[in-house]
PDB file of N, CA and C in Angstrom:
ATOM      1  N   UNK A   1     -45.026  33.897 -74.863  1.00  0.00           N
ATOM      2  CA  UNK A   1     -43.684  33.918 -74.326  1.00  0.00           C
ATOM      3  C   UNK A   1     -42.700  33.959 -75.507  1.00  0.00           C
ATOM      4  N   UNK A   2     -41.817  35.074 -74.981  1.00  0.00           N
ATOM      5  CA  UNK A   2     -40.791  35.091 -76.398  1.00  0.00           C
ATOM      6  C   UNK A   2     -40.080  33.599 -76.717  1.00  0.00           C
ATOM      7  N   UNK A   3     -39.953  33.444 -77.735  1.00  0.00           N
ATOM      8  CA  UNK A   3     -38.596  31.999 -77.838  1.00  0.00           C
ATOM      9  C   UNK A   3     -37.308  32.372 -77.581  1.00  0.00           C
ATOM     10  N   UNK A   4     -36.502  33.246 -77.155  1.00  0.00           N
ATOM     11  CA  UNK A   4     -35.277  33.414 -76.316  1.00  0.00           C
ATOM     12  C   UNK A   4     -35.225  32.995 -75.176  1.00  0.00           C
ATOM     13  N   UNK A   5     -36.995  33.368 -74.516  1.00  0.00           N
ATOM     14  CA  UNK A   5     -36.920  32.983 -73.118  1.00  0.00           C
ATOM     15  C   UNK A   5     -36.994  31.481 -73.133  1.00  0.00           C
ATOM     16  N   UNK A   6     -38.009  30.977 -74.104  1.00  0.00           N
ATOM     17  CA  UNK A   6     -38.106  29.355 -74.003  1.00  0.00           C
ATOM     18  C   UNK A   6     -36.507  28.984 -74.612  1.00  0.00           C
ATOM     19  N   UNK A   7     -36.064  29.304 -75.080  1.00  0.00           N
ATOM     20  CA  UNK A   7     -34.477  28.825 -75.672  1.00  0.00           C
ATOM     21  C   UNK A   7     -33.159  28.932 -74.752  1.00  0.00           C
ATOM     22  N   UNK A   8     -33.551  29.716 -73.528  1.00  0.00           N
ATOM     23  CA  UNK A   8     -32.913  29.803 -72.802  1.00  0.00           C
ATOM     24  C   UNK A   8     -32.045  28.371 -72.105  1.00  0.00           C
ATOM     25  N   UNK A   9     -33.142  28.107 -71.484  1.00  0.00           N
ATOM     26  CA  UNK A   9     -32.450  26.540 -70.708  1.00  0.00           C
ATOM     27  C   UNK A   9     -31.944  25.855 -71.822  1.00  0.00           C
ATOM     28  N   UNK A  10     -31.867  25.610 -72.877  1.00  0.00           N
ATOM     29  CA  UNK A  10     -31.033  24.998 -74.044  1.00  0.00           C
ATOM     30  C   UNK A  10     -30.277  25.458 -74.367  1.00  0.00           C
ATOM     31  N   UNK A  11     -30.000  26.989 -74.049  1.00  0.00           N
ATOM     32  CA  UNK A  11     -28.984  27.414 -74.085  1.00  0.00           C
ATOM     33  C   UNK A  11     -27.321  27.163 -73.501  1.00  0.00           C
ATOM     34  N   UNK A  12     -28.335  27.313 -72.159  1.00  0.00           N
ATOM     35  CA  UNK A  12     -27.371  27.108 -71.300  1.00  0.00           C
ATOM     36  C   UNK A  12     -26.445  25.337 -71.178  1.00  0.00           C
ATOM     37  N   UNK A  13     -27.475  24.851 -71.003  1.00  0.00           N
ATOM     38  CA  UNK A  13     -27.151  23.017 -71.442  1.00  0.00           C
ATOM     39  C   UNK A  13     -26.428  23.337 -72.356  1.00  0.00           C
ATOM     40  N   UNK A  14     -26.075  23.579 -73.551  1.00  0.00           N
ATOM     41  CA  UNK A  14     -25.348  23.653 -74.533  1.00  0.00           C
ATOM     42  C   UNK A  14     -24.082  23.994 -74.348  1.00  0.00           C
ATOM     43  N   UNK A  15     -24.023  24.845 -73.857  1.00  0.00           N
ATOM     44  CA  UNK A  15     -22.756  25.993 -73.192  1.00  0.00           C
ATOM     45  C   UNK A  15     -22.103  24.928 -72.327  1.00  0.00           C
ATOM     46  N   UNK A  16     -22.539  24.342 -71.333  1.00  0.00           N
ATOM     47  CA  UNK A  16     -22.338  23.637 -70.240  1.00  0.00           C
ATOM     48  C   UNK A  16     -21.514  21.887 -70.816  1.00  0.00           C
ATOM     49  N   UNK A  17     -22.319  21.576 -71.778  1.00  0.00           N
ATOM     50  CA  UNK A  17     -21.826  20.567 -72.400  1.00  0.00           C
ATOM     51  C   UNK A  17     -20.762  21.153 -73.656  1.00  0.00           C
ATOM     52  N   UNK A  18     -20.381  22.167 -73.927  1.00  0.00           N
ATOM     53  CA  UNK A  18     -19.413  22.789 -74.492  1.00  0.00           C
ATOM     54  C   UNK A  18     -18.616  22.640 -73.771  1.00  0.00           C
ATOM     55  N   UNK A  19     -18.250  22.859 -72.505  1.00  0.00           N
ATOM     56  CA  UNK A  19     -17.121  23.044 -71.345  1.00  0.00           C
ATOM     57  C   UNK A  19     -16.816  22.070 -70.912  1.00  0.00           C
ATOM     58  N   UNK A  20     -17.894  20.852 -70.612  1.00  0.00           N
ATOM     59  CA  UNK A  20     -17.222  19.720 -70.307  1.00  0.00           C
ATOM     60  C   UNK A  20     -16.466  18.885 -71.589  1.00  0.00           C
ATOM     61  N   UNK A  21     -17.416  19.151 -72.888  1.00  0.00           N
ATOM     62  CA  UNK A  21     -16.542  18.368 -73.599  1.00  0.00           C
ATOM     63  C   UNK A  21     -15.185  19.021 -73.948  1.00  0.00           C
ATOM     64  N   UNK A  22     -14.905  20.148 -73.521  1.00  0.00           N
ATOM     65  CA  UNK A  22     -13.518  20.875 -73.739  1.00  0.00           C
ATOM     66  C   UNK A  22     -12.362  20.349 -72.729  1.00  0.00           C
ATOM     67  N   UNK A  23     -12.974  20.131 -71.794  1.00  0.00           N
ATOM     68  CA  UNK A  23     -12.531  19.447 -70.692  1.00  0.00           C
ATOM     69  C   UNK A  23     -12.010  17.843 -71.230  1.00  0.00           C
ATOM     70  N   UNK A  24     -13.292  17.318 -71.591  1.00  0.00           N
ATOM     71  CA  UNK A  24     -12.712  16.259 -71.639  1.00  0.00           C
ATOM     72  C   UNK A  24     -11.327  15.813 -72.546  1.00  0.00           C
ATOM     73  N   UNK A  25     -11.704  16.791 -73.808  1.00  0.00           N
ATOM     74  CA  UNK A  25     -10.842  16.642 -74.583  1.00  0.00           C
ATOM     75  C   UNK A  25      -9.300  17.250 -74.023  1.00  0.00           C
ATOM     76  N   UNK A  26      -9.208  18.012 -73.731  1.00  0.00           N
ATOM     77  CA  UNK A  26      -7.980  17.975 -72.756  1.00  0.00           C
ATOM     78  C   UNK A  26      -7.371  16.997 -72.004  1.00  0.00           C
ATOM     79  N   UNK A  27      -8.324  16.395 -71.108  1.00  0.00           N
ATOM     80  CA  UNK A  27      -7.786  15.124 -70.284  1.00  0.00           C
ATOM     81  C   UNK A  27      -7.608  14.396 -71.095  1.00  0.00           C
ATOM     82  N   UNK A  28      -8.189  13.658 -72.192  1.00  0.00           N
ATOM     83  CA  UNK A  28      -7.810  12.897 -73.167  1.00  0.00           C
ATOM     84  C   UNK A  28      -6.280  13.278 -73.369  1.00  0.00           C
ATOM     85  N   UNK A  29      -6.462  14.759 -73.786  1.00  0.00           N
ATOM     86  CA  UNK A  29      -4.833  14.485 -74.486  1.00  0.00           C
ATOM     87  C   UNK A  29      -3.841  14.324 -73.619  1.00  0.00           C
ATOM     88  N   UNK A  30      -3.845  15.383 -72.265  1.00  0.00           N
ATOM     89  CA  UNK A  30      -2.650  14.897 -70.987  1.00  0.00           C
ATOM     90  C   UNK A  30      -2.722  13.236 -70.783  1.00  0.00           C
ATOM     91  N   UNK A  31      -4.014  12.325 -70.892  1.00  0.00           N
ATOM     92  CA  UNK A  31      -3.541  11.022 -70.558  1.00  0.00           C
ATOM     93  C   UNK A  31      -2.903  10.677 -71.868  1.00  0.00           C
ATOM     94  N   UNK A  32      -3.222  10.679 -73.581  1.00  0.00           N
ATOM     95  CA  UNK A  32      -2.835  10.349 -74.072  1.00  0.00           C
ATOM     96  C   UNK A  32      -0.775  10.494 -73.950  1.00  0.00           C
ATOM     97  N   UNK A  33      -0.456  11.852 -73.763  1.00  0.00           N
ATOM     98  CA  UNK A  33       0.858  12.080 -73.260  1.00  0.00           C
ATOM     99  C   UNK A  33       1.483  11.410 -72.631  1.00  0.00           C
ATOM    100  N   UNK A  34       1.005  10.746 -71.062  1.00  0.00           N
ATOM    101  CA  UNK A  34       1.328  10.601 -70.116  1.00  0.00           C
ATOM    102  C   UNK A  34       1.808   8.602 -70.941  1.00  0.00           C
ATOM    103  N   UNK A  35       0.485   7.897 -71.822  1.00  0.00           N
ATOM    104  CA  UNK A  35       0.771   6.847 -72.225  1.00  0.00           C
ATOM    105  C   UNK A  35       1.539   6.984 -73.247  1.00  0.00           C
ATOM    106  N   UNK A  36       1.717   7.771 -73.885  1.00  0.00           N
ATOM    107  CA  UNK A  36       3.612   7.602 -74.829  1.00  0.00           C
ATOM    108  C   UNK A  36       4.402   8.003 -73.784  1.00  0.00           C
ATOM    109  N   UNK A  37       4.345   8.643 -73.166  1.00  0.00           N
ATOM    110  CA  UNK A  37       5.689   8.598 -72.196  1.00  0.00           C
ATOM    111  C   UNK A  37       6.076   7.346 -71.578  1.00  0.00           C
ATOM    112  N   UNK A  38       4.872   7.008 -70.902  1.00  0.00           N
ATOM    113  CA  UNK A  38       4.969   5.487 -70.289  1.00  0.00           C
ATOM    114  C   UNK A  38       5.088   4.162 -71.163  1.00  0.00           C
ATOM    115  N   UNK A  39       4.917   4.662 -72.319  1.00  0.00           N
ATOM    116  CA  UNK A  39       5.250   3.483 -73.539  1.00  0.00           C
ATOM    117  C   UNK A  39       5.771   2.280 -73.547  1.00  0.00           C
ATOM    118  N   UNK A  40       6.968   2.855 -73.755  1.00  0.00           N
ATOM    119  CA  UNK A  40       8.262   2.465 -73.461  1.00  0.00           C
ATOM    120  C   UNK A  40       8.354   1.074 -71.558  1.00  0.00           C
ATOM    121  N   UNK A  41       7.866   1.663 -71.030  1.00  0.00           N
ATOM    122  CA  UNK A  41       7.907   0.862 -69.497  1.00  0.00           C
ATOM    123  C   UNK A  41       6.478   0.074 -69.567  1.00  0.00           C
ATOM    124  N   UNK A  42       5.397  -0.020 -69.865  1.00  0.00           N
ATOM    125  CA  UNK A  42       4.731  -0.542 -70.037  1.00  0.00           C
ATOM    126  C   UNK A  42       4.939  -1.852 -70.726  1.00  0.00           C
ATOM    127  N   UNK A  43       6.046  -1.986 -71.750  1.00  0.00           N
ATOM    128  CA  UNK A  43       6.111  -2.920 -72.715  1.00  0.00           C
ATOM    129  C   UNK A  43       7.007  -4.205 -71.723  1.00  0.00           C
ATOM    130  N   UNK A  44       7.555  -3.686 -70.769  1.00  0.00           N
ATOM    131  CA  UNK A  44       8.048  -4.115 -69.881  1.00  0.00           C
ATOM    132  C   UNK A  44       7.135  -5.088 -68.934  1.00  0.00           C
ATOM    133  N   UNK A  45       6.290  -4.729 -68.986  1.00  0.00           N
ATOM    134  CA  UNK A  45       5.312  -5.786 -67.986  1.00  0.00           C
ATOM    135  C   UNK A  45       4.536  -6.838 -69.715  1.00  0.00           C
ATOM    136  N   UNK A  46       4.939  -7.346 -70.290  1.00  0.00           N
ATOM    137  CA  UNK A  46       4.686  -8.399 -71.247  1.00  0.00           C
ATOM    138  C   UNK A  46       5.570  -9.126 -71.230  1.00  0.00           C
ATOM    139  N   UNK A  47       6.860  -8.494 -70.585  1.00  0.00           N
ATOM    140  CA  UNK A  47       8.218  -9.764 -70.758  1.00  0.00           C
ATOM    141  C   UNK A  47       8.187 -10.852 -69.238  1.00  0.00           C
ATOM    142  N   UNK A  48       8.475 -12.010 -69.671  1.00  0.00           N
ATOM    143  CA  UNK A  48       8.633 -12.532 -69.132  1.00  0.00           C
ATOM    144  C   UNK A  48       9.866 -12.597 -67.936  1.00  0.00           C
ATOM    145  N   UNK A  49       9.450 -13.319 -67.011  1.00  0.00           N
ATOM    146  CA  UNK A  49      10.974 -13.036 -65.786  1.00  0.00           C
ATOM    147  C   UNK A  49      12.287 -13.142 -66.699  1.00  0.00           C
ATOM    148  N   UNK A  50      12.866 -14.315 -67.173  1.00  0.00           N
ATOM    149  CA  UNK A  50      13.712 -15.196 -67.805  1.00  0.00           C
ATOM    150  C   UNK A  50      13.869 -13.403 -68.795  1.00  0.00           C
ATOM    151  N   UNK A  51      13.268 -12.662 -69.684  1.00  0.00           N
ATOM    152  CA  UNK A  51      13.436 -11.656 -70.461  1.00  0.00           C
ATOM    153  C   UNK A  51      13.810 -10.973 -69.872  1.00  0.00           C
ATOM    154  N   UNK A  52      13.361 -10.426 -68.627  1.00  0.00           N
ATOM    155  CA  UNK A  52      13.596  -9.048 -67.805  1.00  0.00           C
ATOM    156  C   UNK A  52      15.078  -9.504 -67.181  1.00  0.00           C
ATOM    157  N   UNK A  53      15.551 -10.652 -66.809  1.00  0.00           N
ATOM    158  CA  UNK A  53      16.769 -10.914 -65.950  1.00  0.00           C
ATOM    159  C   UNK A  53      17.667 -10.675 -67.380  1.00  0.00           C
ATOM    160  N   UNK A  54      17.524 -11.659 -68.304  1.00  0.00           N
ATOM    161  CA  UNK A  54      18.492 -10.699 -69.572  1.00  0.00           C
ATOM    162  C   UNK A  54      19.163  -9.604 -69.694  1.00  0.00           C
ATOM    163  N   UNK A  55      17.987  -8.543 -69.351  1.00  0.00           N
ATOM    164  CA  UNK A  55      18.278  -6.898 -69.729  1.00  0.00           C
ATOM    165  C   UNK A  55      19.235  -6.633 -68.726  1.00  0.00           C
ATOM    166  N   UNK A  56      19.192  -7.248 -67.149  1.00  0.00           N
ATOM    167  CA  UNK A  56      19.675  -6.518 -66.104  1.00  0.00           C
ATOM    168  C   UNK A  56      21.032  -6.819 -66.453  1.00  0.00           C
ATOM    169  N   UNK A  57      22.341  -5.937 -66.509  1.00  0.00           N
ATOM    170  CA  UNK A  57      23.737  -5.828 -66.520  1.00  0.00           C
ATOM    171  C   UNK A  57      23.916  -6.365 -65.802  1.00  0.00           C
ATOM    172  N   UNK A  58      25.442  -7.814 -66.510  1.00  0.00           N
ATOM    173  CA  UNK A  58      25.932  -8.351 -64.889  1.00  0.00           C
ATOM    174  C   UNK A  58      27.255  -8.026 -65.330  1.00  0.00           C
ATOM    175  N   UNK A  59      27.916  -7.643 -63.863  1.00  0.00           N
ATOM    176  CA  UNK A  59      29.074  -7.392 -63.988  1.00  0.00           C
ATOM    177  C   UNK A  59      29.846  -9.129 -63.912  1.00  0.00           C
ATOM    178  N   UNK A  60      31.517  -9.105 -63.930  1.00  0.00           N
ATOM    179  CA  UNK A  60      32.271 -10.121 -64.209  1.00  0.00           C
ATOM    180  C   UNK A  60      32.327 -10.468 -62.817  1.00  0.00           C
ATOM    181  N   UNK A  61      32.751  -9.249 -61.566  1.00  0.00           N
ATOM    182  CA  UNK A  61      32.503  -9.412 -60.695  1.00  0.00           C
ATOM    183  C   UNK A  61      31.528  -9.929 -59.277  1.00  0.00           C
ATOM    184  N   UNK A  62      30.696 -10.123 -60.320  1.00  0.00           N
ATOM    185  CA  UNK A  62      29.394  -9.930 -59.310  1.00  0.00           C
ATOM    186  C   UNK A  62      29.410 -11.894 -59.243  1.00  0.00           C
ATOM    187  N   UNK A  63      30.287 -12.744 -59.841  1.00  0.00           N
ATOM    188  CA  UNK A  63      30.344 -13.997 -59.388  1.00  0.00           C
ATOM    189  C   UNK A  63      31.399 -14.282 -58.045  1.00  0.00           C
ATOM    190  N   UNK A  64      32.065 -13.162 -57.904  1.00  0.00           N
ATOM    191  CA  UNK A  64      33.309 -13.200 -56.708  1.00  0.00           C
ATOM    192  C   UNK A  64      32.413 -12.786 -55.452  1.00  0.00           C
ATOM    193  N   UNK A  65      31.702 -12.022 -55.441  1.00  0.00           N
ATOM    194  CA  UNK A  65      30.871 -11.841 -54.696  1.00  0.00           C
ATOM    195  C   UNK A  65      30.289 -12.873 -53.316  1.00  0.00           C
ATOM    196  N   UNK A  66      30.437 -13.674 -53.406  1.00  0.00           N
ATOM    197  CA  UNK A  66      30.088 -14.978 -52.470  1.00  0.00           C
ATOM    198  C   UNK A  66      31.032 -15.341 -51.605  1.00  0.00           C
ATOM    199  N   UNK A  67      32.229 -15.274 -52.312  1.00  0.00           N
ATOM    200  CA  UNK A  67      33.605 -15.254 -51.477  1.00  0.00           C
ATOM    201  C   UNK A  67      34.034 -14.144 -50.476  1.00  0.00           C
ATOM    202  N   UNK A  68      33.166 -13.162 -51.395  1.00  0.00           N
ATOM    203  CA  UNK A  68      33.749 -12.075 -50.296  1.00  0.00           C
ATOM    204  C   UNK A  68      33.557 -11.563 -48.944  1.00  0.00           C
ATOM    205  N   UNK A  69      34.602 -11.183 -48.112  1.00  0.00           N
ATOM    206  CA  UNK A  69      34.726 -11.256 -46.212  1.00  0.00           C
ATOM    207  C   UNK A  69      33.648 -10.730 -46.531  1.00  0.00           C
ATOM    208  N   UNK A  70      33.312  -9.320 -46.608  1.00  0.00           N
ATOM    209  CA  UNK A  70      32.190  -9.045 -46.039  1.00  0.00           C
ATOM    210  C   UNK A  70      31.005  -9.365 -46.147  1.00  0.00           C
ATOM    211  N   UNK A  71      30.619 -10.024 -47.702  1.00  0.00           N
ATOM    212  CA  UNK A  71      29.376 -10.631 -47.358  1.00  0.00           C
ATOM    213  C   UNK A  71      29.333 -11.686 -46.761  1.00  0.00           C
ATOM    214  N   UNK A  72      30.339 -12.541 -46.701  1.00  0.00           N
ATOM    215  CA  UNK A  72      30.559 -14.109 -45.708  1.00  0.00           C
ATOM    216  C   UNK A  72      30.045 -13.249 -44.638  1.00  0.00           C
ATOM    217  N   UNK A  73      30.651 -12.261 -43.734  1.00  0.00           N
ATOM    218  CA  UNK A  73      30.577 -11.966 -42.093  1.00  0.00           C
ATOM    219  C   UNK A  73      28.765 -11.325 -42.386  1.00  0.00           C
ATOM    220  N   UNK A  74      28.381 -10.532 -43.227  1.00  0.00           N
ATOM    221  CA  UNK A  74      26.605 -10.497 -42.928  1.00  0.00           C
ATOM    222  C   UNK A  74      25.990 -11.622 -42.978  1.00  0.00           C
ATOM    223  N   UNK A  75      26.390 -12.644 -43.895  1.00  0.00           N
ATOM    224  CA  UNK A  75      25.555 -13.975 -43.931  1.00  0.00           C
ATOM    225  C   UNK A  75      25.962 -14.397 -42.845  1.00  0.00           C
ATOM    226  N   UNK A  76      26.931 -14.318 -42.036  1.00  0.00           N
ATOM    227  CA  UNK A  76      27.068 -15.461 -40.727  1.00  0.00           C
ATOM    228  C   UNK A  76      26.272 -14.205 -39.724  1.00  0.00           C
ATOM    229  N   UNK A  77      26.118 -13.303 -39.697  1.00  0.00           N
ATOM    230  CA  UNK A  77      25.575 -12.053 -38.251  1.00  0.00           C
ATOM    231  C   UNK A  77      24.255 -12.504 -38.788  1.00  0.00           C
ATOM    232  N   UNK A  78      23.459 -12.585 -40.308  1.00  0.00           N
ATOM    233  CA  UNK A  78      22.151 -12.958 -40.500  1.00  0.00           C
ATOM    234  C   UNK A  78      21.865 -14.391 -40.035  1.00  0.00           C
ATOM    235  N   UNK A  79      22.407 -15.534 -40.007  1.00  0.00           N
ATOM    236  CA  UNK A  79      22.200 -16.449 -38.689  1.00  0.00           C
ATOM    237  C   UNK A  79      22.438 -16.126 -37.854  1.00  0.00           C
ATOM    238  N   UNK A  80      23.477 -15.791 -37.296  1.00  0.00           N
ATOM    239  CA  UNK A  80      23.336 -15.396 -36.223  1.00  0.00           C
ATOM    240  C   UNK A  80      22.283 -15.023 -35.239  1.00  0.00           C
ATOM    241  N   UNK A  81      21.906 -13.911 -35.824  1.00  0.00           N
ATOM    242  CA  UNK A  81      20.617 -13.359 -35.475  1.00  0.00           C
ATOM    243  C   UNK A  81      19.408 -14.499 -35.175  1.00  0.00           C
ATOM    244  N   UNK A  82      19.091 -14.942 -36.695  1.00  0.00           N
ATOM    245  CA  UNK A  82      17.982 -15.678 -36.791  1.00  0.00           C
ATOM    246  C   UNK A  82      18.197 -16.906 -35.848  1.00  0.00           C
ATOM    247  N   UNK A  83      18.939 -17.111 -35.099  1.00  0.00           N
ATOM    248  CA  UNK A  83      19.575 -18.621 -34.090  1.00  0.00           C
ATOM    249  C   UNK A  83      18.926 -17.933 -32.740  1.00  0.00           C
ATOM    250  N   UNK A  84      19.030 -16.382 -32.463  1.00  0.00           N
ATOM    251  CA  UNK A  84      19.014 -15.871 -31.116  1.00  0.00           C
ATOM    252  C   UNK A  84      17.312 -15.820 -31.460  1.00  0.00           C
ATOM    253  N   UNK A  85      16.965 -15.193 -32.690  1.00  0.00           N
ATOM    254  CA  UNK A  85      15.342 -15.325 -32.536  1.00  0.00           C
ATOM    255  C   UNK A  85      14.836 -16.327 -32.037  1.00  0.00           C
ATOM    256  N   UNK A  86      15.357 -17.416 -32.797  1.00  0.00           N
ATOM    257  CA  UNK A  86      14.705 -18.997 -32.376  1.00  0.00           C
ATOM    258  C   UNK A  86      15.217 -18.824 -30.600  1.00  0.00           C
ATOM    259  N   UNK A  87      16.086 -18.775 -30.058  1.00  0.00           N
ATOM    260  CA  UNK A  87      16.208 -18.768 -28.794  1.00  0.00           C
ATOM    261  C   UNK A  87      15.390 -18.205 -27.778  1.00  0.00           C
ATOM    262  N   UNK A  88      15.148 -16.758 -28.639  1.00  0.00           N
ATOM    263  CA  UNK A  88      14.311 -15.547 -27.849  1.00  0.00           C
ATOM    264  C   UNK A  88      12.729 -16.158 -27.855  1.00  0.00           C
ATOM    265  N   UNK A  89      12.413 -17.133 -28.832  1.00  0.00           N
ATOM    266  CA  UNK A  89      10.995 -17.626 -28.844  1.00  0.00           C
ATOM    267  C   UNK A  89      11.073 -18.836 -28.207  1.00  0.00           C
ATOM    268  N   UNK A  90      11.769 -19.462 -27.759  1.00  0.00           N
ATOM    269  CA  UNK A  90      12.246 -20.879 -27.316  1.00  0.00           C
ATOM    270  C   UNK A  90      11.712 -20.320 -25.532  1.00  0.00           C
ATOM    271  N   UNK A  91      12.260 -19.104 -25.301  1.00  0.00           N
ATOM    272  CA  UNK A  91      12.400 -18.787 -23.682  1.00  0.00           C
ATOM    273  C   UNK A  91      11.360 -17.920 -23.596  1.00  0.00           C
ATOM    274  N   UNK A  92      10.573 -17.766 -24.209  1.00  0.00           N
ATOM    275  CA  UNK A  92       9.390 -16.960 -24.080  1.00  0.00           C
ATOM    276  C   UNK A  92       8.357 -17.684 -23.696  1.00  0.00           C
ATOM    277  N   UNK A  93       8.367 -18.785 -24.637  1.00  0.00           N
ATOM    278  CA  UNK A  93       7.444 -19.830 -24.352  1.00  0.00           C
ATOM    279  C   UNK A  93       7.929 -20.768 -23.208  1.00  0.00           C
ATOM    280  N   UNK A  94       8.778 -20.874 -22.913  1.00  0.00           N
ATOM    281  CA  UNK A  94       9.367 -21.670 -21.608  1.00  0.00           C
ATOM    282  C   UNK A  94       8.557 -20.517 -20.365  1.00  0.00           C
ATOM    283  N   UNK A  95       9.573 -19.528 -20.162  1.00  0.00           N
ATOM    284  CA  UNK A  95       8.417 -18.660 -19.718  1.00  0.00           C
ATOM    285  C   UNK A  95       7.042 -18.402 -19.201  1.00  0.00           C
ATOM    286  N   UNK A  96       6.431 -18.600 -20.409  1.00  0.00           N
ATOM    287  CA  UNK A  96       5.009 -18.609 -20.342  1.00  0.00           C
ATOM    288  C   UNK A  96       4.149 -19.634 -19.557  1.00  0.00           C
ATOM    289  N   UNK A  97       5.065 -20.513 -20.646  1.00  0.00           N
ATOM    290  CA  UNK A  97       4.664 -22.124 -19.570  1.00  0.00           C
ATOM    291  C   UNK A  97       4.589 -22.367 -17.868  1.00  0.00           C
ATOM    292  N   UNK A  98       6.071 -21.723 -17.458  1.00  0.00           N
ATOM    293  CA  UNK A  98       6.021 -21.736 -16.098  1.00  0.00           C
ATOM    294  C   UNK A  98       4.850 -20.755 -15.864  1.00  0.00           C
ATOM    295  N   UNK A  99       4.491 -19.642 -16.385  1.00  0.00           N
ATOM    296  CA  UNK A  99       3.591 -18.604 -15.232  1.00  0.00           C
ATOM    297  C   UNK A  99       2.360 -18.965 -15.729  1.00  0.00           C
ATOM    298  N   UNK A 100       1.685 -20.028 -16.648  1.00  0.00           N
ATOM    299  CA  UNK A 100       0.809 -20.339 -16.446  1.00  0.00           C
ATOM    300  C   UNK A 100       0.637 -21.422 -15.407  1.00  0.00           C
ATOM    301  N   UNK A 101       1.537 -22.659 -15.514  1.00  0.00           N
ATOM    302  CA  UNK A 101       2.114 -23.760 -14.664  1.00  0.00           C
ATOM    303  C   UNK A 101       1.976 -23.331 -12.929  1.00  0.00           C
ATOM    304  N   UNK A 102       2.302 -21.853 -12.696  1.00  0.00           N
ATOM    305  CA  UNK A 102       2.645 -21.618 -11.467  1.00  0.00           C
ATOM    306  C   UNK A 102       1.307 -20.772 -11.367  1.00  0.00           C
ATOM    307  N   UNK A 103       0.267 -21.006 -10.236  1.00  0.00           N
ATOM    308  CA  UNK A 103      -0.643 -20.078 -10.412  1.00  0.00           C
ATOM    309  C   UNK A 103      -0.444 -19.837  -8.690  1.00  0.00           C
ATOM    310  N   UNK A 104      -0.616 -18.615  -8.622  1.00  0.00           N
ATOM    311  CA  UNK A 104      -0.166 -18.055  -7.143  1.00  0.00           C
ATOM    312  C   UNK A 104      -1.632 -17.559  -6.252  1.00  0.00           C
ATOM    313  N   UNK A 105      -2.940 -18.004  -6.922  1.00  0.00           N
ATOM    314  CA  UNK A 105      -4.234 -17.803  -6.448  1.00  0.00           C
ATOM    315  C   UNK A 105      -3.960 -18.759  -5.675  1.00  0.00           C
ATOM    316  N   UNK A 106      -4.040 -19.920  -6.656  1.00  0.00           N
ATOM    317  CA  UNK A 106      -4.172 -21.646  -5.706  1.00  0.00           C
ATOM    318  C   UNK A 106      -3.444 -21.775  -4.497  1.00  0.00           C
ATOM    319  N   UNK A 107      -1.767 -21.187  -4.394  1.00  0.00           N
ATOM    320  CA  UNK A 107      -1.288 -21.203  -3.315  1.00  0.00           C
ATOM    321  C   UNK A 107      -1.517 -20.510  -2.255  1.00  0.00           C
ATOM    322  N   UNK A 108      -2.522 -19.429  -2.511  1.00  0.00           N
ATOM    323  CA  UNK A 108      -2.530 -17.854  -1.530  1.00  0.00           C
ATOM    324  C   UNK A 108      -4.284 -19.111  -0.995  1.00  0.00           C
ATOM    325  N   UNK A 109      -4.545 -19.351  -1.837  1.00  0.00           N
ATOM    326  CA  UNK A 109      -5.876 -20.204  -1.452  1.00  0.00           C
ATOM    327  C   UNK A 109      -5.622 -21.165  -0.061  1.00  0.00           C
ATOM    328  N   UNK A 110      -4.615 -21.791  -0.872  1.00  0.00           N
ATOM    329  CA  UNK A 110      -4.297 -23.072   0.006  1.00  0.00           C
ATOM    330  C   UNK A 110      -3.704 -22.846   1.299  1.00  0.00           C
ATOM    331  N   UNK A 111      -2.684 -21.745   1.360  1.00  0.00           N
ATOM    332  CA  UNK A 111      -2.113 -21.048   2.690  1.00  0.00           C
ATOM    333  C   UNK A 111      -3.487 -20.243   3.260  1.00  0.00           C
ATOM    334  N   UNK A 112      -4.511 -19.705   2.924  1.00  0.00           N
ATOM    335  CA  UNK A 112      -5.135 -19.040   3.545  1.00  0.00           C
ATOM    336  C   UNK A 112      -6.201 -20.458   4.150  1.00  0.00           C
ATOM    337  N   UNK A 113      -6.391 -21.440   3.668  1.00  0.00           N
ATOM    338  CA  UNK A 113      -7.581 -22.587   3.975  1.00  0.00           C
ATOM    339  C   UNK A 113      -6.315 -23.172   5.381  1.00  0.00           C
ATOM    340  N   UNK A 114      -4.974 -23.183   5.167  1.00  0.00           N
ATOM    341  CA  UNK A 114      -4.317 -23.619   6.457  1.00  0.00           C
ATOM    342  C   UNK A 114      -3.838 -25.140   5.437  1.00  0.00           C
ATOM    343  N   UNK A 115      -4.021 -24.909   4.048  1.00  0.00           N
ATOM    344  CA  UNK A 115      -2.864 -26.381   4.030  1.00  0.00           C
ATOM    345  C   UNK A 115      -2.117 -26.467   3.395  1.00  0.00           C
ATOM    346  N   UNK A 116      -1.247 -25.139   3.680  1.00  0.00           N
ATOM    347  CA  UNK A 116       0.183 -24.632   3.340  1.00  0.00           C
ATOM    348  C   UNK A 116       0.377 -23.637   4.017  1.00  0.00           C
ATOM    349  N   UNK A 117       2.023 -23.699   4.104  1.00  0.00           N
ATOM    350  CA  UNK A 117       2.594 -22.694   5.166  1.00  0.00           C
ATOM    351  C   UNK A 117       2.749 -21.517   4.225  1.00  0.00           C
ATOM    352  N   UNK A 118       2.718 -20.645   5.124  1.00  0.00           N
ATOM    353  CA  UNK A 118       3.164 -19.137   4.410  1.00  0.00           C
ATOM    354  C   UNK A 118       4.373 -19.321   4.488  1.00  0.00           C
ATOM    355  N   UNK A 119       5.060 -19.301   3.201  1.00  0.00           N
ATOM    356  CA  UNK A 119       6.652 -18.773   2.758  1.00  0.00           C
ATOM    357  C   UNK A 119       6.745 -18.709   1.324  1.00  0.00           C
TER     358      UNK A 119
END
């Protein structure tokens, strides 16, 4: 048998692992890219809360803020609200209570045995 033909399948393996490592080396470099780009924001998750609130800009204004109508009137509509939830769960369960409380077998029972009137 010639040795081209036996050299063949090593050939090809060769070729094949040529392409992937071309490959790989590519992805290497787009991720390497992608982590200097992200550099910069990454360094960001080592700082502490107390560091990161630092960076954030405060305006002079942003202490008047508490006083002001309109956020007073959302903070009072946000109780608000949360008062009617508690209500809306208050009467749900009241509710419930009665139609478990009230069972209308027992009475259809008891009117049909004759010891209750039908009404």
């Amino acid at each position: 048998m010639p040795s081209n033909a036996l050299n063949q399948q090593f050939k090809t393996q060769i070729t094949d692992f040529e392409q992937k490592l071309g490959q790989a080396t590519s992805t290497d470099a787009q991720l390497n890219e992608r982590f200097n780009v992200s550099k910069e924001q990454l360094q960001l998750l080592t700082k502490t809360k107390a560091e990161l609130e630092a960076q954030i800009p405060s305006s002079p204004e942003r202490q008047g803020l508490a006083e002001n109508p309109a956020i007073v009137a959302i903070k009072q509509a946000i109780e608000g609200l949360e008062g009617l939830k508690e209500k809306r769960i208050e009467y749900f369960k009241e509710q419930d209570e009665k139609i478990k409380a009230h069972s209308a077998i027992d009475e259809l029972m008891a009117v049909n045995s004759g010891n209750k009137e039908k009404g």
